[in-house]
Protein backbone atom coordinates (compact mmCIF):
# COMPACT_ATOMS: atom_id res chain seq x y z
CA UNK A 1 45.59 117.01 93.41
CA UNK A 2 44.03 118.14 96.12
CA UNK A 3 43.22 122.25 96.97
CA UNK A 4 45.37 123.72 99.21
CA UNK A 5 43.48 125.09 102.60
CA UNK A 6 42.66 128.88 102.88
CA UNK A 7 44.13 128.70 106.23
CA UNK A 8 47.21 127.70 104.74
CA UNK A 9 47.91 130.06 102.34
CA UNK A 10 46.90 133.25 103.90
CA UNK A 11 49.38 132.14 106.92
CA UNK A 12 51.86 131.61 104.37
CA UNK A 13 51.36 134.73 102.57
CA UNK A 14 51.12 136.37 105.76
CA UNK A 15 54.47 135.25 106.71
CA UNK A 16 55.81 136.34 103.62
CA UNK A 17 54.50 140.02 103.89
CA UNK A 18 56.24 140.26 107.33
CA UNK A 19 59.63 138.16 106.61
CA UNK A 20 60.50 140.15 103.36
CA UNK A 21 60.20 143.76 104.48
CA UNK A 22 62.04 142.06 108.20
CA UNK A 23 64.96 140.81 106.04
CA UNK A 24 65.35 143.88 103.69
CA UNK A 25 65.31 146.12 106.63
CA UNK A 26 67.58 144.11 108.27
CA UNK A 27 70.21 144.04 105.83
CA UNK A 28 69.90 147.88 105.94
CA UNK A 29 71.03 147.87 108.76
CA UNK A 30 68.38 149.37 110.66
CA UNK A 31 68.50 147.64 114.93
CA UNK A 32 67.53 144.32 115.15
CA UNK A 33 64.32 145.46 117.25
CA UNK A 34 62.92 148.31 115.40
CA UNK A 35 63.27 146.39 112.10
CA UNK A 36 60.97 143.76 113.97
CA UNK A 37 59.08 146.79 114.82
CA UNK A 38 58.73 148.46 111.35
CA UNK A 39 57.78 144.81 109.25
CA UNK A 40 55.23 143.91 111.90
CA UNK A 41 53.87 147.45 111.02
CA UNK A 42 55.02 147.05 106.78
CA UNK A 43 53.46 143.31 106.80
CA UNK A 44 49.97 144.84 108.36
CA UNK A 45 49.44 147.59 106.03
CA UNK A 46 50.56 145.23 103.04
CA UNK A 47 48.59 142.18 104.36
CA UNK A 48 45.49 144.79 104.89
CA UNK A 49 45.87 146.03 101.35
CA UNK A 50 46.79 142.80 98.97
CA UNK A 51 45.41 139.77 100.95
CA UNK A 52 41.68 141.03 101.00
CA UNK A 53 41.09 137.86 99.38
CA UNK A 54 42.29 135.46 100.56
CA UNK A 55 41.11 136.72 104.23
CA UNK A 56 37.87 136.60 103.31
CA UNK A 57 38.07 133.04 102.22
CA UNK A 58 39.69 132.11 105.36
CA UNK A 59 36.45 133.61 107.49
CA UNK A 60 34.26 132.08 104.56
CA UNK A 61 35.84 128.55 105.74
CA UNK A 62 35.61 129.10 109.54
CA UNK A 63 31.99 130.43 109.22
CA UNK A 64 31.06 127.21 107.10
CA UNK A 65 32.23 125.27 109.90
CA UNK A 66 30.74 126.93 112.75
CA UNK A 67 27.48 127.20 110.87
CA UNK A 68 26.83 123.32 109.94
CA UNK A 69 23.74 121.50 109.77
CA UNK A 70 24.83 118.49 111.91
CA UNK A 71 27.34 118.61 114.36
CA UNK A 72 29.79 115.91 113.54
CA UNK A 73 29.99 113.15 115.86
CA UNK A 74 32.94 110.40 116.77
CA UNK A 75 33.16 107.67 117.83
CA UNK A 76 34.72 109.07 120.83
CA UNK A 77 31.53 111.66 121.63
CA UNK A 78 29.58 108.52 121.94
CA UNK A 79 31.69 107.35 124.44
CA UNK A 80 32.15 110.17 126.48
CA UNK A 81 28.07 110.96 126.49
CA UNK A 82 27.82 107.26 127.85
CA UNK A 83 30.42 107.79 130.68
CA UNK A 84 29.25 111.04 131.50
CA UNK A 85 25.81 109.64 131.41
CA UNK A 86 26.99 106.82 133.86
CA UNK A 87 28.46 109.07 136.32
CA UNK A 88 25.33 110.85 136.07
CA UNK A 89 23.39 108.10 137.14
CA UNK A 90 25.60 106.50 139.94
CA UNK A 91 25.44 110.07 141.43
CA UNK A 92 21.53 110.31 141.35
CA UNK A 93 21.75 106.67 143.05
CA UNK A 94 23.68 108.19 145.62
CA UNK A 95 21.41 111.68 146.51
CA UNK A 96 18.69 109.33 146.93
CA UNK A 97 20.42 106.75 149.50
């Protein structure tokens, strides 16, 4: 089976922190707004407390992939660096005409 992405979870658990304190304050009673208000506020202090982890693996990830060794290339780089290179040329042709 294959490992779920960082990403993935920590928006999921992210969602969670905010939804559940949303819904509990909504059934309340408490204004639709200001219970908004309050479990944006809840989920940040929660998410800031109890999802150390998994935010750290999340910048882990993102740092791994900024940092690589080789840039990956596609099939598609190639072709741009050739057209770019093309128009390059034909434009150099021209400045010297």
């Amino acid at each position: 089976m294959k490992r779920i992405p960082s990403w993935i979870t920590y928006t999921v658990l992210r969602l969670l922190v905010f939804a559940v304190p949303l819904v509990l304050l909504l059934l309340v009673g408490l204004v639709w707004w200001l219970a908004v208000i309050a479990a944006a506020l809840i989920g940040l202090c929660l998410s800031y407390i109890f999802l150390s982890r998994p935010r750290n693996a999340v910048s882990s990830d993102l740092y791994a992939v900024r940092h690589r060794e080789k840039p990956v290339r596609s099939e598609d780089d190639d072709v741009e660096d050739a057209a770019v290179d093309g128009a390059t040329a034909e434009t150099g042709e021209r400045k010297r005409d």
